[in-house]
Protein backbone atom coordinates (compact mmCIF):
# COMPACT_ATOMS: atom_id res chain seq x y z
CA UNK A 1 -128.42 -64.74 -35.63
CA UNK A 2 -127.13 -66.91 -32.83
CA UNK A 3 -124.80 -68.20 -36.12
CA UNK A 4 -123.40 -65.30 -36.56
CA UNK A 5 -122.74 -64.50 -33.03
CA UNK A 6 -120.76 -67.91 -32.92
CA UNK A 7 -118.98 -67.11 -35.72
CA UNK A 8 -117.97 -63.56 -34.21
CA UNK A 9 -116.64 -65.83 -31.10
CA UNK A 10 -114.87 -68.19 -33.18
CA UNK A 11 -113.00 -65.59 -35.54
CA UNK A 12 -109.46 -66.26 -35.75
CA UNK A 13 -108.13 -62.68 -37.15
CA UNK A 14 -109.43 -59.48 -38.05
CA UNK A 15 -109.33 -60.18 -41.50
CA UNK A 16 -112.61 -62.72 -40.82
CA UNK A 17 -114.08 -60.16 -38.51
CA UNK A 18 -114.42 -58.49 -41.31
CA UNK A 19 -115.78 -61.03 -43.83
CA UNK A 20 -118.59 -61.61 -40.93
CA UNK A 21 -119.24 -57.73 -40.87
CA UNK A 22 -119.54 -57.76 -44.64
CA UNK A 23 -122.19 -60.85 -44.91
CA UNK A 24 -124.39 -59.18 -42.26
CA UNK A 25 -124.12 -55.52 -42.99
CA UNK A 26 -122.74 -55.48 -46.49
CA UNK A 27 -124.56 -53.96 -49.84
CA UNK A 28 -125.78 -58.10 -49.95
CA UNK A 29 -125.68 -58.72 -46.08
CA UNK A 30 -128.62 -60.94 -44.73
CA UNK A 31 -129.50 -58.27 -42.24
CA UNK A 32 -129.14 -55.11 -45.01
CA UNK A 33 -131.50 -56.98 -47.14
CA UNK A 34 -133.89 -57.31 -43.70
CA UNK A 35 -134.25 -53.91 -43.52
CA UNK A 36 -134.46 -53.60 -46.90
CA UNK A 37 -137.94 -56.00 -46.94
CA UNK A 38 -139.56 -53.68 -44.84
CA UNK A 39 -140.76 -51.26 -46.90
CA UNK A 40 -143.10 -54.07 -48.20
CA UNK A 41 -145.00 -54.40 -44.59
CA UNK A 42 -147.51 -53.00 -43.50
CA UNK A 43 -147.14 -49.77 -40.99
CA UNK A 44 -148.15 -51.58 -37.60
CA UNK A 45 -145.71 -54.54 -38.61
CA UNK A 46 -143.14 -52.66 -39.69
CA UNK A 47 -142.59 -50.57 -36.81
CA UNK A 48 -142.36 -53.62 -34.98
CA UNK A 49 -139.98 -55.41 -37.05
CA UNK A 50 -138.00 -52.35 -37.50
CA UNK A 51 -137.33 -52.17 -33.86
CA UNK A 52 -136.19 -55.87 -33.26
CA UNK A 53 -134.12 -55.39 -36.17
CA UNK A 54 -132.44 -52.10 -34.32
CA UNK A 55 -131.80 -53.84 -31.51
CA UNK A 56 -130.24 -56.95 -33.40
CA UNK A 57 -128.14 -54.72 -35.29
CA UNK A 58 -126.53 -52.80 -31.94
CA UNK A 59 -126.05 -56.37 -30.61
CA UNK A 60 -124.34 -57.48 -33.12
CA UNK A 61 -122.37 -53.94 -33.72
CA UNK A 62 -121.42 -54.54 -29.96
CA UNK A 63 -120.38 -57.89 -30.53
CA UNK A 64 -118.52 -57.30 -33.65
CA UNK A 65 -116.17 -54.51 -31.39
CA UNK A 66 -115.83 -56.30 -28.50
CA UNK A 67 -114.12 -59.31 -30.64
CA UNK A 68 -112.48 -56.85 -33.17
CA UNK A 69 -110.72 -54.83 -29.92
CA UNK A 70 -109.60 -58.43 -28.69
CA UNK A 71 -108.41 -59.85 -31.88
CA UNK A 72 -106.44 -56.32 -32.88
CA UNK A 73 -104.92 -56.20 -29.34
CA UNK A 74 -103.83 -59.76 -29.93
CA UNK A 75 -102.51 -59.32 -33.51
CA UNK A 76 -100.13 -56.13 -31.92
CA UNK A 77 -98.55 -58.52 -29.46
CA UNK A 78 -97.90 -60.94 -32.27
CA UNK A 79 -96.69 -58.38 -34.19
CA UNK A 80 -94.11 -56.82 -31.64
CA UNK A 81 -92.91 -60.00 -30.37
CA UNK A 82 -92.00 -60.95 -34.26
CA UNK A 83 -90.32 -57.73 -34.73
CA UNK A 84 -88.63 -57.28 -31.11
CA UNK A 85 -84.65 -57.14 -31.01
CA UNK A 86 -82.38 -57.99 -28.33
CA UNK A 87 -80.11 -55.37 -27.86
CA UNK A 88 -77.57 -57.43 -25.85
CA UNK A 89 -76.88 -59.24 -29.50
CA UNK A 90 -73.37 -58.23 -30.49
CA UNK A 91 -73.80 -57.05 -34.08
CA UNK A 92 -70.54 -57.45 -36.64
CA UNK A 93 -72.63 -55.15 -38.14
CA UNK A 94 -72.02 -52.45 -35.31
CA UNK A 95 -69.42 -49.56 -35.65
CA UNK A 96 -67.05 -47.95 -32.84
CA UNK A 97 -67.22 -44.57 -32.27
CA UNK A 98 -64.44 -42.19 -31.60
CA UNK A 99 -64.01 -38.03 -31.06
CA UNK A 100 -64.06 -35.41 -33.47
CA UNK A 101 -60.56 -34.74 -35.18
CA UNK A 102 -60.99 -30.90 -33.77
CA UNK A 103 -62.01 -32.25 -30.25
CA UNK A 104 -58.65 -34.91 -30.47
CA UNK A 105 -56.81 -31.56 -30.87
CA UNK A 106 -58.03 -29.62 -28.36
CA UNK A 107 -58.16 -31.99 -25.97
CA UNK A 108 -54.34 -32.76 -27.09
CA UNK A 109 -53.48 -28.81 -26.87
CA UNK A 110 -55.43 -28.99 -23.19
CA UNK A 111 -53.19 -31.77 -21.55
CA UNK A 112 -49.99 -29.90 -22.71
CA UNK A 113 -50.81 -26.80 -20.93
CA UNK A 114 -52.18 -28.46 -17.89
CA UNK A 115 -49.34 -30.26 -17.86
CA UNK A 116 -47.80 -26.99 -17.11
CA UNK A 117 -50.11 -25.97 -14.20
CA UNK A 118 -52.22 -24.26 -16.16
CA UNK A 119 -56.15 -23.83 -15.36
CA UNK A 120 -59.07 -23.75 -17.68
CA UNK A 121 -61.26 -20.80 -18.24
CA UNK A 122 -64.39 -20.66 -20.43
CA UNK A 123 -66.76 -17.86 -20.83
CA UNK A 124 -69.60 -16.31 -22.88
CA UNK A 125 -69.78 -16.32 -26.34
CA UNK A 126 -72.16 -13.43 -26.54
CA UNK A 127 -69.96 -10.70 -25.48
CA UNK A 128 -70.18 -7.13 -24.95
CA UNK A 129 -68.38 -4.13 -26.53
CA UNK A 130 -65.84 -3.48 -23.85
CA UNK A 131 -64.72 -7.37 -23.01
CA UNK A 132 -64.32 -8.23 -26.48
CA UNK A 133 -62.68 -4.96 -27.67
CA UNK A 134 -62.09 -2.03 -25.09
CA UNK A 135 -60.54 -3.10 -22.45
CA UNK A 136 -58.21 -5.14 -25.14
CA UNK A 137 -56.91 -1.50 -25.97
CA UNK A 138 -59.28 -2.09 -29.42
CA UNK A 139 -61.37 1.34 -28.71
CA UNK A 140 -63.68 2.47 -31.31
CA UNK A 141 -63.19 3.15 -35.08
CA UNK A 142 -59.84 1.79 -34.26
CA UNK A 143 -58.68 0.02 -37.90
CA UNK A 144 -57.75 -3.64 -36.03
CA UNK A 145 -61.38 -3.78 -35.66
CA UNK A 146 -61.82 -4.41 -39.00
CA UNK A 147 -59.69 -7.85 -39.13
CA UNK A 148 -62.00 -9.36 -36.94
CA UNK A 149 -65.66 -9.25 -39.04
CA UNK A 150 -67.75 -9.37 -36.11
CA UNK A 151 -71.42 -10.57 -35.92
CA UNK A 152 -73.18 -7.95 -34.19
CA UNK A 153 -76.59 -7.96 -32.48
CA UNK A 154 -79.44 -4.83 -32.47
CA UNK A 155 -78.77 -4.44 -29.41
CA UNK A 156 -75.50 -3.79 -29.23
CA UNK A 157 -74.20 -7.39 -28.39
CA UNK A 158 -71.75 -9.79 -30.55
CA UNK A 159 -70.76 -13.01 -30.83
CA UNK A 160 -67.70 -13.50 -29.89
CA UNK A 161 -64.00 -13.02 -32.36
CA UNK A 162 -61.61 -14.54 -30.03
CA UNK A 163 -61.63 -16.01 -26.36
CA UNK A 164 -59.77 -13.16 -25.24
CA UNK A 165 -62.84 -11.73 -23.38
CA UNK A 166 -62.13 -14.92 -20.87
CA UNK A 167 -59.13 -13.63 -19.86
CA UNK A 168 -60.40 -9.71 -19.55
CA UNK A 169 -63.26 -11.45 -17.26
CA UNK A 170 -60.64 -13.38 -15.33
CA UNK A 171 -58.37 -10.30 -13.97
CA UNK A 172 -61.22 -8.55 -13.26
CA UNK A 173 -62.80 -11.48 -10.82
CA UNK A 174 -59.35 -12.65 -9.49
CA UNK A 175 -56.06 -10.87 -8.71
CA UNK A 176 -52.63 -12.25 -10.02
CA UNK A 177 -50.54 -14.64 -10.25
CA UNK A 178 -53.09 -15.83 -12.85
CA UNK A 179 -51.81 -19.01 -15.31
CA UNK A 180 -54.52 -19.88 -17.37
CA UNK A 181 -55.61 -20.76 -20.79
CA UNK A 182 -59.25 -20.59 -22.35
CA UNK A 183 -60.66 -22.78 -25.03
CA UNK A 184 -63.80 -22.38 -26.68
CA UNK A 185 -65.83 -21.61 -30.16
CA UNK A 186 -65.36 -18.50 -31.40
CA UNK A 187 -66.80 -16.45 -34.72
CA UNK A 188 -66.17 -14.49 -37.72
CA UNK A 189 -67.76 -13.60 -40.61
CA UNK A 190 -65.56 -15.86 -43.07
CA UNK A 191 -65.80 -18.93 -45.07
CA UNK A 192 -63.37 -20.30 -47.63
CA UNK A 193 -60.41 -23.27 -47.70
CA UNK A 194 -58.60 -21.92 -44.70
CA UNK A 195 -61.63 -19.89 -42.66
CA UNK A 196 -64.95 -20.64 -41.29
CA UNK A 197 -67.51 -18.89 -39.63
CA UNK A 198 -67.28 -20.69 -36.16
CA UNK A 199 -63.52 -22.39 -35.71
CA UNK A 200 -61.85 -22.81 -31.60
CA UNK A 201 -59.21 -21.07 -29.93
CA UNK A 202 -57.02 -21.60 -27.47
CA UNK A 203 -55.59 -18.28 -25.65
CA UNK A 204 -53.07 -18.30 -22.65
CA UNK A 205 -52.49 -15.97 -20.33
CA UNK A 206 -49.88 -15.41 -17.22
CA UNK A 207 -49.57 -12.15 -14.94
CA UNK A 208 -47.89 -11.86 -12.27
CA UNK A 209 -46.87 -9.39 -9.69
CA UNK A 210 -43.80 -6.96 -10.31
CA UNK A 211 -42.85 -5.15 -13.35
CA UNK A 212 -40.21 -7.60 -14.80
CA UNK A 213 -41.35 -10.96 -12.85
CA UNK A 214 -42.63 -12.34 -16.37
CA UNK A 215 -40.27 -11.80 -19.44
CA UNK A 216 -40.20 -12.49 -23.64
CA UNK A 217 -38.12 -15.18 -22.65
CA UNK A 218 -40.68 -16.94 -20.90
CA UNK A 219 -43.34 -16.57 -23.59
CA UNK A 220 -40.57 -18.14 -25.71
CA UNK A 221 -39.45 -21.16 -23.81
CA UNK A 222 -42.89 -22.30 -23.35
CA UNK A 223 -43.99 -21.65 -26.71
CA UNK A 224 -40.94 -23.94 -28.50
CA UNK A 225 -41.79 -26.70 -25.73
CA UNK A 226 -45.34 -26.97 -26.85
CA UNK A 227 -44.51 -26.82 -30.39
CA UNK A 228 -42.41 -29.23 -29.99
CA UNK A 229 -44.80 -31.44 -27.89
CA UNK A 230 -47.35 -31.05 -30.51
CA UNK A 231 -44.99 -31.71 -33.88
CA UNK A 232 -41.73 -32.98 -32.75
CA UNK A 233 -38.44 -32.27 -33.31
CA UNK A 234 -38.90 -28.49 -35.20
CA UNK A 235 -37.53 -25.45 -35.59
CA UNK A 236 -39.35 -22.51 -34.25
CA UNK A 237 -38.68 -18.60 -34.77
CA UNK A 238 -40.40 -15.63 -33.90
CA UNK A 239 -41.26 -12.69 -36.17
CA UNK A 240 -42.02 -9.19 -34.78
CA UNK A 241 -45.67 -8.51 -35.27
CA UNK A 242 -48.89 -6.22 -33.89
CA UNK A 243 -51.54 -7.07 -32.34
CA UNK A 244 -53.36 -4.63 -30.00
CA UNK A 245 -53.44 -6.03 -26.71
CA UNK A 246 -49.78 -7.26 -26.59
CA UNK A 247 -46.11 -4.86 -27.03
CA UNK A 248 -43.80 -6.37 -28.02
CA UNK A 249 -45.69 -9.06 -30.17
CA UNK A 250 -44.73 -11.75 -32.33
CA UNK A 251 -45.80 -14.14 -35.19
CA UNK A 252 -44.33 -17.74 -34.59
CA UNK A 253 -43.72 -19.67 -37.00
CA UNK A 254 -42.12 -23.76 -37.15
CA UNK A 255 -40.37 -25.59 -39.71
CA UNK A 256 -42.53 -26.55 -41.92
CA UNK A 257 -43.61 -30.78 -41.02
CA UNK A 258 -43.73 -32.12 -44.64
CA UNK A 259 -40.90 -31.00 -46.26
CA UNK A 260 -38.33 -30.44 -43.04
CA UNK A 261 -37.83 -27.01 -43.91
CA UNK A 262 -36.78 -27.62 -47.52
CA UNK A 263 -39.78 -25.51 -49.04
CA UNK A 264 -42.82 -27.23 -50.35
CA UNK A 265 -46.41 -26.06 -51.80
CA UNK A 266 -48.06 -26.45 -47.77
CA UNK A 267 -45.53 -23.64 -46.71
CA UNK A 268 -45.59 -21.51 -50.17
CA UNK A 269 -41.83 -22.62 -50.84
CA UNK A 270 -40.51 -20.64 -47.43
CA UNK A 271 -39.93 -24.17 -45.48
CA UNK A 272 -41.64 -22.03 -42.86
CA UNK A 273 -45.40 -22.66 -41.19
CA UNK A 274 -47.30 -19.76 -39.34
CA UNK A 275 -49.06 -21.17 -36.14
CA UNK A 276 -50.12 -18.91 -33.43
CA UNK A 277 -49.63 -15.14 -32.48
CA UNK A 278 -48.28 -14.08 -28.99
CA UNK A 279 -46.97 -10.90 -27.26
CA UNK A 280 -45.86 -9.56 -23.50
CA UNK A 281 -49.35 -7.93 -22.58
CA UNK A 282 -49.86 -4.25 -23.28
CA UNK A 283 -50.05 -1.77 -20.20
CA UNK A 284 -53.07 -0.61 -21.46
CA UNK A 285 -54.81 -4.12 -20.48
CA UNK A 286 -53.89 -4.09 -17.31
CA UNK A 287 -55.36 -0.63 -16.93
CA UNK A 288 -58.32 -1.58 -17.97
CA UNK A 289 -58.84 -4.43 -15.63
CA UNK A 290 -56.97 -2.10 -12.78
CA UNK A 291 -54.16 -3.80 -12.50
CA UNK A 292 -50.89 -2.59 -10.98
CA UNK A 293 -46.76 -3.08 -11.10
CA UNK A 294 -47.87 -6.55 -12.83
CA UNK A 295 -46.49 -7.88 -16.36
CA UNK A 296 -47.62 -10.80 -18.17
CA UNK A 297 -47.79 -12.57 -21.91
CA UNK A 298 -50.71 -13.96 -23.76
CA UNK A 299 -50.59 -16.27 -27.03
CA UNK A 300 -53.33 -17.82 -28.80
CA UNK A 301 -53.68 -20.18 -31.71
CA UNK A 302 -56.64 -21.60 -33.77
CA UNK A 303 -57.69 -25.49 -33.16
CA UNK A 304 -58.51 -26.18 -36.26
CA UNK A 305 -55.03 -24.88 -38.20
CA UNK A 306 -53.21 -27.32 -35.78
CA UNK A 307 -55.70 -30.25 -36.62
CA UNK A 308 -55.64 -29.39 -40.35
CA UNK A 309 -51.23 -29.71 -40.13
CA UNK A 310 -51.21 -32.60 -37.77
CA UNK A 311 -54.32 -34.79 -39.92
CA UNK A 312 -52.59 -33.33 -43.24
CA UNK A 313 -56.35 -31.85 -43.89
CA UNK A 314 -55.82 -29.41 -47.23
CA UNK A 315 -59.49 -27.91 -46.21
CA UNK A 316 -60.89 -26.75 -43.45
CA UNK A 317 -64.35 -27.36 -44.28
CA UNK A 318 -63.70 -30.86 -44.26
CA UNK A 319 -63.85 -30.70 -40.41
CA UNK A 320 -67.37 -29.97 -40.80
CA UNK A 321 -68.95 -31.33 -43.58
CA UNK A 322 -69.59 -34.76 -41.69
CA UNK A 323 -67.90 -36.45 -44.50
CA UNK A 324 -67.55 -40.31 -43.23
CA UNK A 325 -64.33 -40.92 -45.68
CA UNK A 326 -62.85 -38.70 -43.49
CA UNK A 327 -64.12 -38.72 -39.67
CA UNK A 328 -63.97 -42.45 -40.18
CA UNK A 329 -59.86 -41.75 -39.94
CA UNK A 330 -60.28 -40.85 -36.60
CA UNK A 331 -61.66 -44.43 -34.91
């Protein structure tokens, strides 16, 4: 046996560990066919023999793991120093990274208005009842309810349908003047070309103290500056509208960008685009929050409309089907 021990000590890999193991304790192995023989002594020799051949076989067993632990240890350094990469490498290979086309445009729609001295507000997206609907003069079984297809919770929670709870949340923890705008996810219970269940908002608000400190007219001079910022030189009108939390309200709308007002398919022929809603803020707001002798505006508009006119982006769920044709646009 001292042989095979030297052998054991002189094995070069695991692979003629093995070959070792197999010759001694194979099917043929010289120390298998050993024990094998000793069913042909007799009992007082082979209790004897059977012993000394024990105790050669858990020497050898030893042995055989001590140099298999060594060699396996030493074949895993070989192994990770063949496959190791320096990171430091430049790669040709390597591509640069960039924002999300909806995150360019927020971010965009974010410097205007700070521009303008307005602060950033964020809130929940799991709202209650009251922030999200109440106290924006949207009681109960009232019909505008139904234009928002809410995701409700059991127990009595929702996600969410505009960021228009931010601004309920800021009267109430600050008094006027307020000038503010909130950005954020928000969610409705659509999907198709122009709709998705989670899109972003932007909503502005300003209130200020006395009755007629804050006028239509200042709603509309700050509205055709940021369209303008955004798009250019357009044209930008204002259509009377509803919407329950403002009186008067209005739908604005811009020349459309592709076809300079002429009429094309984008604007259904009208040379007009739709782009955001807007409206001096309803009395009924302000009572709900307690405010007093104050008047304001609000105006919000949806992220992803803006991103889809500025990218010329025919469908929305292209901003979030991680399509690389696309997003790759935007490095």
């Amino acid at each position: 046996m001292e042989e095979i021990f030297s052998k054991i000590n002189q094995a070069k890999n695991t692979t003629e560990l093995e070959e070792i193991r197999i010759s001694v304790m194979g099917k043929k192995g010289s120390l298998t066919a050993k024990f094998a023989a000793l069913k042909n002594c007799d009992e007082a020799q082979k209790k004897t023999l059977a012993k000394e051949l024990n105790l050669l076989k858990m020497e050898f067993e030893k042995a055989l793991a001590n140099k298999k632990e060594e060699l396996s240890f030493k074949e895993l350094q070989e192994k990770l120093q063949a496959q190791k990469i320096d990171v430091s490498l430049f790669s040709s290979c390597s591509f640069k990274g960039s924002n999300h086309p909806i995150m360019l445009m927020l971010d965009r729609i974010v410097e205007y208005f700070l521009s303008m001295n307005f602060m950033i507000k964020t809130g929940p997206l799991v709202e209650d009842d009251f922030h999200n609907f109440e106290a924006l003069n949207l009681p109960k079984y009232h019909p505008a309810r139904d234009m928002q297809d809410t995701f409700y919770f059991k127990d009595g929670k929702l996600l969410r349908t505009h960021t228009s709870p931010v601004q309920i949340r800021t009267m109430e923890s600050q008094k006027p003047p307020i000038r503010m705008i909130c950005p954020g996810n928000v969610f409705r219970c659509d999907y198709d070309l122009t709709h998705t269940p989670m899109f972003h908002q932007v909503e502005g608000l300003v209130v200020e103290n006395g009755k007629d400190s804050v006028s239509f007219a200042n709603l509309k001079f700050i509205l055709e500056d940021f369209l303008k910022y955004m798009f250019g030189d357009v044209k930008v009108r204002f259509r009377s509208s509803y919407f329950p939390f403002t009186e008067p309200s209005a739908e604005v709308d811009m020349s459309c960008i592709f076809c300079k007002g002429e009429g094309c398919r984008v604007c259904s022929h009208t040379g007009w685009l739709e782009v955001l809603g807007c409206g001096c803020v309803s009395e009924n707001v302000f009572k709900a929050v307690g405010y007093e002798n104050v008047s304001g505006y609000a105006f919000g508009l949806g992220v992803e409309r803006f991103a889809m006119l500025a990218y010329s982006v025919p469908d929305l769920r292209a901003f979030f089907e991680s399509d690389l044709r696309i997003l790759e646009q935007f490095q």
